[in-house]
C-alpha atoms as a PDB file:
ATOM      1  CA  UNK A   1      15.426   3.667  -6.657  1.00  0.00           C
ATOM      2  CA  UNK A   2      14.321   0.539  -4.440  1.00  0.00           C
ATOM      3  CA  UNK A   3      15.652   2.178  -1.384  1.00  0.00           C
ATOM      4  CA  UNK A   4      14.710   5.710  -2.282  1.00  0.00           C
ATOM      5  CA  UNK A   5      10.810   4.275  -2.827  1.00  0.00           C
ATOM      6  CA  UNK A   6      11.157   2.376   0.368  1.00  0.00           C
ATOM      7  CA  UNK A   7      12.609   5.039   2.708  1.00  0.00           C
ATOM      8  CA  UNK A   8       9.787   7.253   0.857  1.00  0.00           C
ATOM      9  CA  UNK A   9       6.634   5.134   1.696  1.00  0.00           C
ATOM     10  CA  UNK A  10       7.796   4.427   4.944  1.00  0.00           C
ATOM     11  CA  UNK A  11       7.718   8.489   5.343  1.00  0.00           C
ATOM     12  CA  UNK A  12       4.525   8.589   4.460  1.00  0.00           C
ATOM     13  CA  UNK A  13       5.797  10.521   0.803  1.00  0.00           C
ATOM     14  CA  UNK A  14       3.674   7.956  -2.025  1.00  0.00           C
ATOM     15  CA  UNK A  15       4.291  10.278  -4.511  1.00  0.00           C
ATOM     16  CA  UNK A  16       8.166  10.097  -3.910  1.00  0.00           C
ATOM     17  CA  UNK A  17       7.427   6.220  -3.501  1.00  0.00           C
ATOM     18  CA  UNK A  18       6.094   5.780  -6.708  1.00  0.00           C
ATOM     19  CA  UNK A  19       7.902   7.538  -8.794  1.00  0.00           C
ATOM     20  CA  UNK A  20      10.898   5.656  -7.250  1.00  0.00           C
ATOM     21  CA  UNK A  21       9.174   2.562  -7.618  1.00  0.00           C
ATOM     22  CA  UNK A  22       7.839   3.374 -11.472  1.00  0.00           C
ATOM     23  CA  UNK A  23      11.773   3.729 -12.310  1.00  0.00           C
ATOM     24  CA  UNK A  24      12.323   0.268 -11.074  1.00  0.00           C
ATOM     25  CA  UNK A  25       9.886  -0.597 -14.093  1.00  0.00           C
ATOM     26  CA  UNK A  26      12.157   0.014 -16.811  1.00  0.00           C
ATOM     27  CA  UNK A  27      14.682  -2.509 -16.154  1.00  0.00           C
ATOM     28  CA  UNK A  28      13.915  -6.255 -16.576  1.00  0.00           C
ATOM     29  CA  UNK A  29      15.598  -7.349 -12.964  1.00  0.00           C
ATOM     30  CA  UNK A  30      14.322  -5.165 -11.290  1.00  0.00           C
ATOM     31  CA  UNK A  31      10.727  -4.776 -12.870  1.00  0.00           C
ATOM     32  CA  UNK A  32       9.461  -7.230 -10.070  1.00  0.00           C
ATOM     33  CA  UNK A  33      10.562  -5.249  -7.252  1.00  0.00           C
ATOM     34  CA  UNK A  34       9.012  -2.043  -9.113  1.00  0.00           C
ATOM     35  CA  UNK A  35       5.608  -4.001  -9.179  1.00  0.00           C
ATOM     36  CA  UNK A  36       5.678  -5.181  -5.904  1.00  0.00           C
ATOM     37  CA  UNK A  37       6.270  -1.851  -4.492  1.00  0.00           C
ATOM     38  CA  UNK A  38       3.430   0.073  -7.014  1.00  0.00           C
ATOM     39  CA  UNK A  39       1.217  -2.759  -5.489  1.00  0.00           C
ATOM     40  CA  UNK A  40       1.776  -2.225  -1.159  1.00  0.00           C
ATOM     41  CA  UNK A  41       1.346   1.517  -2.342  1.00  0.00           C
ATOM     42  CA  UNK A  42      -2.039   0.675  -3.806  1.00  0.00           C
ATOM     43  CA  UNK A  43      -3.298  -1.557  -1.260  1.00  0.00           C
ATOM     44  CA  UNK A  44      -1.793   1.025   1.534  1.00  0.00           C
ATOM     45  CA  UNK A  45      -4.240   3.587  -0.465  1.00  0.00           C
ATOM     46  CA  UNK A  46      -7.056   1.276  -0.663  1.00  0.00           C
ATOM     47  CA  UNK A  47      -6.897   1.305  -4.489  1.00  0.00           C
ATOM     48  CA  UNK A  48      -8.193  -1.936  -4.637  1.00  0.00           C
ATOM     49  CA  UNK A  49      -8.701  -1.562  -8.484  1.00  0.00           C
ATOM     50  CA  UNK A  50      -5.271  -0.627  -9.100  1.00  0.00           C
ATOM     51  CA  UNK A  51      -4.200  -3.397  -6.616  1.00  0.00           C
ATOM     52  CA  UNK A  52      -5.555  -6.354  -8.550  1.00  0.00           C
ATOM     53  CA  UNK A  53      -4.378  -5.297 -11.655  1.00  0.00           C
ATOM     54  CA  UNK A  54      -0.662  -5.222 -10.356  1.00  0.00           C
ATOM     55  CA  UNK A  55      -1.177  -8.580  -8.299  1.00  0.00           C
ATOM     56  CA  UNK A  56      -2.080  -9.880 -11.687  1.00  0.00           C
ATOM     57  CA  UNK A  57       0.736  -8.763 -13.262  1.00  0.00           C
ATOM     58  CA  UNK A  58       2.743  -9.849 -10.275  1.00  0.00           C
ATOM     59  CA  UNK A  59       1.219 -13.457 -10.197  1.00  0.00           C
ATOM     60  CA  UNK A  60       2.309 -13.126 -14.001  1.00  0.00           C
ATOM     61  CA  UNK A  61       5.562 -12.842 -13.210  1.00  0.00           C
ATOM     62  CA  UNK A  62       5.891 -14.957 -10.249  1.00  0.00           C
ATOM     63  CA  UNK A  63       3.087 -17.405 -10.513  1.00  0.00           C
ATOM     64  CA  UNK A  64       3.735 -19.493  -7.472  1.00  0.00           C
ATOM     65  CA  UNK A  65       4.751 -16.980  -4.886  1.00  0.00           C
ATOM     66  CA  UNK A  66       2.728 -17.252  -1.923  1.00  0.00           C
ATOM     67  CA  UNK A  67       2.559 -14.310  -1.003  1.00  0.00           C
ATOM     68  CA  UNK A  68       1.011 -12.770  -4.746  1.00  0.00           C
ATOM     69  CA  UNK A  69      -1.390 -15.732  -4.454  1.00  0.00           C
ATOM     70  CA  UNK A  70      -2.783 -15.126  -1.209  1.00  0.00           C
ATOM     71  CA  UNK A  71      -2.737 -11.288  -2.262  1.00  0.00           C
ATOM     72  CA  UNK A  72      -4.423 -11.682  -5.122  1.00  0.00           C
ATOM     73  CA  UNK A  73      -6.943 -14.126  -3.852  1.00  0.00           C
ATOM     74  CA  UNK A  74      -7.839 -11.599  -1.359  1.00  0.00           C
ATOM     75  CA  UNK A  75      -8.495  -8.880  -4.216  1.00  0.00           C
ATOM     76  CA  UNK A  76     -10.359 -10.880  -6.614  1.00  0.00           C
ATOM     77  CA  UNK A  77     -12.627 -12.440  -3.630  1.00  0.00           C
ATOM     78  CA  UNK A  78     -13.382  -8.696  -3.045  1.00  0.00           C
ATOM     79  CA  UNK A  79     -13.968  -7.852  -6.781  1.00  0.00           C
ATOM     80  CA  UNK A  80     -16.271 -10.515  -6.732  1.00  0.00           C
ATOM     81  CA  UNK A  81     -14.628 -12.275  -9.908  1.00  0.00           C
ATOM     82  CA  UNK A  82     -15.798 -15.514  -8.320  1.00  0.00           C
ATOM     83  CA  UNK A  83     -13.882 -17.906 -11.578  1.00  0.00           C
ATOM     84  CA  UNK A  84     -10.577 -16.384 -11.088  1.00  0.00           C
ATOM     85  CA  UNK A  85     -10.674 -16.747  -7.292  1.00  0.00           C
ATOM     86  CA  UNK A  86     -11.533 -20.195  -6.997  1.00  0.00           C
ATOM     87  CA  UNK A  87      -8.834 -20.945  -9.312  1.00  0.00           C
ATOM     88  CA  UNK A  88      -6.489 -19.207  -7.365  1.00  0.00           C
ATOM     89  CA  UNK A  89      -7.867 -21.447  -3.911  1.00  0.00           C
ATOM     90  CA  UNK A  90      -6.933 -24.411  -5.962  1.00  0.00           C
ATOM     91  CA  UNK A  91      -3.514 -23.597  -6.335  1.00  0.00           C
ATOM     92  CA  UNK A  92      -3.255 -22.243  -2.723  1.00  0.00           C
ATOM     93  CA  UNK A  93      -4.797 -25.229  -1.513  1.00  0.00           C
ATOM     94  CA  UNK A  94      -1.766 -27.281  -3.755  1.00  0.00           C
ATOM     95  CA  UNK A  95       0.850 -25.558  -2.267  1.00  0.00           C
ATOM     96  CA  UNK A  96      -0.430 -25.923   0.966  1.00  0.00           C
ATOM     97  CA  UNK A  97      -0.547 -22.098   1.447  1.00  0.00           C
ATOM     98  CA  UNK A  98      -4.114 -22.511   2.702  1.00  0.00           C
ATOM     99  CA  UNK A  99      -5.114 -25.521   5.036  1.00  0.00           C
ATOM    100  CA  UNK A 100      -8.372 -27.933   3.834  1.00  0.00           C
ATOM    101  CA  UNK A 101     -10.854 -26.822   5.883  1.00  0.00           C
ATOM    102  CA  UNK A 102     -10.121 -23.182   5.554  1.00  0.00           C
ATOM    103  CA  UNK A 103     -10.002 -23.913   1.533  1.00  0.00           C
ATOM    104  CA  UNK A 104     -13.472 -25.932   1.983  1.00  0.00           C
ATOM    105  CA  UNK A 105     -15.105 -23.303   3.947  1.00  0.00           C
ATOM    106  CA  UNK A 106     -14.168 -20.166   1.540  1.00  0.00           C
ATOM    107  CA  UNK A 107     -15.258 -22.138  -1.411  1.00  0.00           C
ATOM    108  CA  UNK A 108     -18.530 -22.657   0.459  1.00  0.00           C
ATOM    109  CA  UNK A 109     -18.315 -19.160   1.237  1.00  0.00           C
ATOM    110  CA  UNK A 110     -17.771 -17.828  -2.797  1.00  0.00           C
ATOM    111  CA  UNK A 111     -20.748 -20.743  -3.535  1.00  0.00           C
ATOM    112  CA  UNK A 112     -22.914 -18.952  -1.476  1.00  0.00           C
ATOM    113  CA  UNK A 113     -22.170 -14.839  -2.673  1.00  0.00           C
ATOM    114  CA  UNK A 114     -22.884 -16.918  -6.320  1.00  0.00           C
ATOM    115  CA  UNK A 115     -25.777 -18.417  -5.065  1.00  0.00           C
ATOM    116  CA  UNK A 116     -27.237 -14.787  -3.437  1.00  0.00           C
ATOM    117  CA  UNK A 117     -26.368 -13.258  -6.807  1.00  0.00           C
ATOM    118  CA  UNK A 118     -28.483 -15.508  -8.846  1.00  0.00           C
ATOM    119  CA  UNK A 119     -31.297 -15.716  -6.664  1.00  0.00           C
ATOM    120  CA  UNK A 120     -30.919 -11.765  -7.179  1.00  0.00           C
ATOM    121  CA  UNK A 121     -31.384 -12.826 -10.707  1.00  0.00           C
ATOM    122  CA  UNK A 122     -34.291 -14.486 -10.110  1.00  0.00           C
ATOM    123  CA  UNK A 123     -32.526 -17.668 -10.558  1.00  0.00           C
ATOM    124  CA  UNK A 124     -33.833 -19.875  -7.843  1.00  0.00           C
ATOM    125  CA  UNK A 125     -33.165 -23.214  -9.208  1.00  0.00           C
ATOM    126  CA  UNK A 126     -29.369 -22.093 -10.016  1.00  0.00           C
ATOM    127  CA  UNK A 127     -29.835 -20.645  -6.233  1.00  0.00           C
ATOM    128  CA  UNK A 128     -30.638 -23.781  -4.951  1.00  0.00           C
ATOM    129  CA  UNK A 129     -28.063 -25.736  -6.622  1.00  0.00           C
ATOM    130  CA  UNK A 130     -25.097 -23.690  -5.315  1.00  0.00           C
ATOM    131  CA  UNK A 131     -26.482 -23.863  -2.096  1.00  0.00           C
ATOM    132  CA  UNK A 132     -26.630 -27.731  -1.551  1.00  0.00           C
ATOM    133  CA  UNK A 133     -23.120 -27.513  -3.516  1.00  0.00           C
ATOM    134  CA  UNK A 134     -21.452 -24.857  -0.756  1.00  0.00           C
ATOM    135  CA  UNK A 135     -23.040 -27.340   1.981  1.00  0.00           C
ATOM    136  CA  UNK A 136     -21.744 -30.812   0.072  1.00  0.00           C
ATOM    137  CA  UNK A 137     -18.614 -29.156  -0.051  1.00  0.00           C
ATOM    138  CA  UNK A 138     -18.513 -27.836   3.636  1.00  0.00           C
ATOM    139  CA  UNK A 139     -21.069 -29.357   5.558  1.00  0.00           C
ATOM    140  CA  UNK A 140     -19.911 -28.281   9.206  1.00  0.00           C
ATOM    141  CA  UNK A 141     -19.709 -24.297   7.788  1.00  0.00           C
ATOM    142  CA  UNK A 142     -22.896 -22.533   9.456  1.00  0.00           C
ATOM    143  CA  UNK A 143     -23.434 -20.282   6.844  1.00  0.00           C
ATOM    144  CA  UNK A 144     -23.910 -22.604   4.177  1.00  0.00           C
ATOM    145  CA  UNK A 145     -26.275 -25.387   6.634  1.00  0.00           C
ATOM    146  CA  UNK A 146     -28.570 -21.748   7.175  1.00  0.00           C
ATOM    147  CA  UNK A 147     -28.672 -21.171   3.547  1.00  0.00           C
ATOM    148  CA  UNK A 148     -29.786 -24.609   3.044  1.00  0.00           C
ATOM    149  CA  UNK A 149     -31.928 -25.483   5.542  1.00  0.00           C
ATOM    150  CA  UNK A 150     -34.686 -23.285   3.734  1.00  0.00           C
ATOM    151  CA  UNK A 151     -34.267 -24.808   0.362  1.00  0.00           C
ATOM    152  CA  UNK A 152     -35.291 -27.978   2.075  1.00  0.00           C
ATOM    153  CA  UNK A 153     -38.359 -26.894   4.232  1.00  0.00           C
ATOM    154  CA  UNK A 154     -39.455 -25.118   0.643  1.00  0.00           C
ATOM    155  CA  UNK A 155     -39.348 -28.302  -0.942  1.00  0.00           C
ATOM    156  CA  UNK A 156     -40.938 -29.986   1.933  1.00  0.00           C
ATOM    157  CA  UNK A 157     -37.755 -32.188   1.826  1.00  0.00           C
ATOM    158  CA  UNK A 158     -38.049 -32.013   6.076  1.00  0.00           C
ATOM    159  CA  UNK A 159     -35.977 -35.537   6.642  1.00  0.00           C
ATOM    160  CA  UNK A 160     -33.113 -34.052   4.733  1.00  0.00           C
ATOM    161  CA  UNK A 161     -33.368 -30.913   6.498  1.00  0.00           C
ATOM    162  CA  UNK A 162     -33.546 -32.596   9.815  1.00  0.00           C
ATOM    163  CA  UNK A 163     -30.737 -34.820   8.986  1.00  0.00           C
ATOM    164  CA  UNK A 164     -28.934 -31.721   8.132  1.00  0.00           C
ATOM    165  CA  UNK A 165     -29.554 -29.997  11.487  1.00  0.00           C
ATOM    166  CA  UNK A 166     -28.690 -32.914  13.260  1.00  0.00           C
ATOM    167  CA  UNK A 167     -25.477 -32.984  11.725  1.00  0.00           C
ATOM    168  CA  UNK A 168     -24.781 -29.737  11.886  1.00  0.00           C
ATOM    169  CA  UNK A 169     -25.233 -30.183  15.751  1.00  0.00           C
ATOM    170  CA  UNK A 170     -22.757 -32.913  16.624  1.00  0.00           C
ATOM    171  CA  UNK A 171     -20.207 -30.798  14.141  1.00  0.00           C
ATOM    172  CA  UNK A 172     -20.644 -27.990  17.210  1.00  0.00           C
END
């Protein structure tokens, strides 16, 4: 079956692919493999839905293959399940899969979608506080120092916006 399901999807046949790759399933060595096709078929679809729920399963099978942990950090950073995503960064980050500034800048990055959706809300002050968190955690990432910046003038807190400016410039 692995060969039939990969000669398949490289054909371009997914049905063919995934009923080849659906047999795999039903044997305990070779479950994995079954998995790991199912999910390239669903992320060659673009069912992203589908995707993360057999890159969980994956990661649940495998937990500290790279390659399921970048995959699924990708997928859950696109469902927006901010918790689960962070956690996986963490464990990237351990393993070295993803270097520390990269790691800094897309948990600045994920601090800043949070912060947008509670200010959607009508959270500001929970707004505010995961903004100066995304730019104490990455203080060189442009995104967050123009997210923050306005917090500051708001609060008429100019020195500390200043001082952030000027840092942001020798960081360019």
């Amino acid at each position: 079956p692995l060969l039939t399901g990969m000669t398949a999807r490289l054909k371009g046949d997914s049905t063919a692919a995934e009923t080849a790759f659906r047999d795999l399933l039903n044997t305990r060595e070779t479950a994995f493999i079954g998995v790991r096709g199912l999910l390239q078929l669903a992320l060659d679809r673009r069912q992203t839905d589908q995707a993360l729920v057999l890159a969980r399963q994956a990661h649940r099978m495998h937990p500290n293959q790279t390659w399921i942990l970048k995959t699924l950090y990708g997928l859950e950073v696109r469902a927006r399940n901010w918790s689960e995503a962070q956690d996986l960064l963490v464990k990237l980050t351990k393993l070295r899969a993803i270097g520390g500034q990269k790691a800094c800048d897309d948990r600045a990055a994920m601090l800043l979608a949070r912060a947008t959706e509670a200010a959607g809300r009508g959270q500001a002050d929970q707004a505010y506080f995961l903004t100066r968190e995304a730019y104490d955690v990455a203080p060189s990432f442009l995104p967050a120092v123009l997210a923050y910046l306005p917090f500051l003038i708001r609060r008429q807190e100019r020195r500390d916006a200043l001082k952030v400016i000027e840092k942001a410039w020798t960081a360019m």
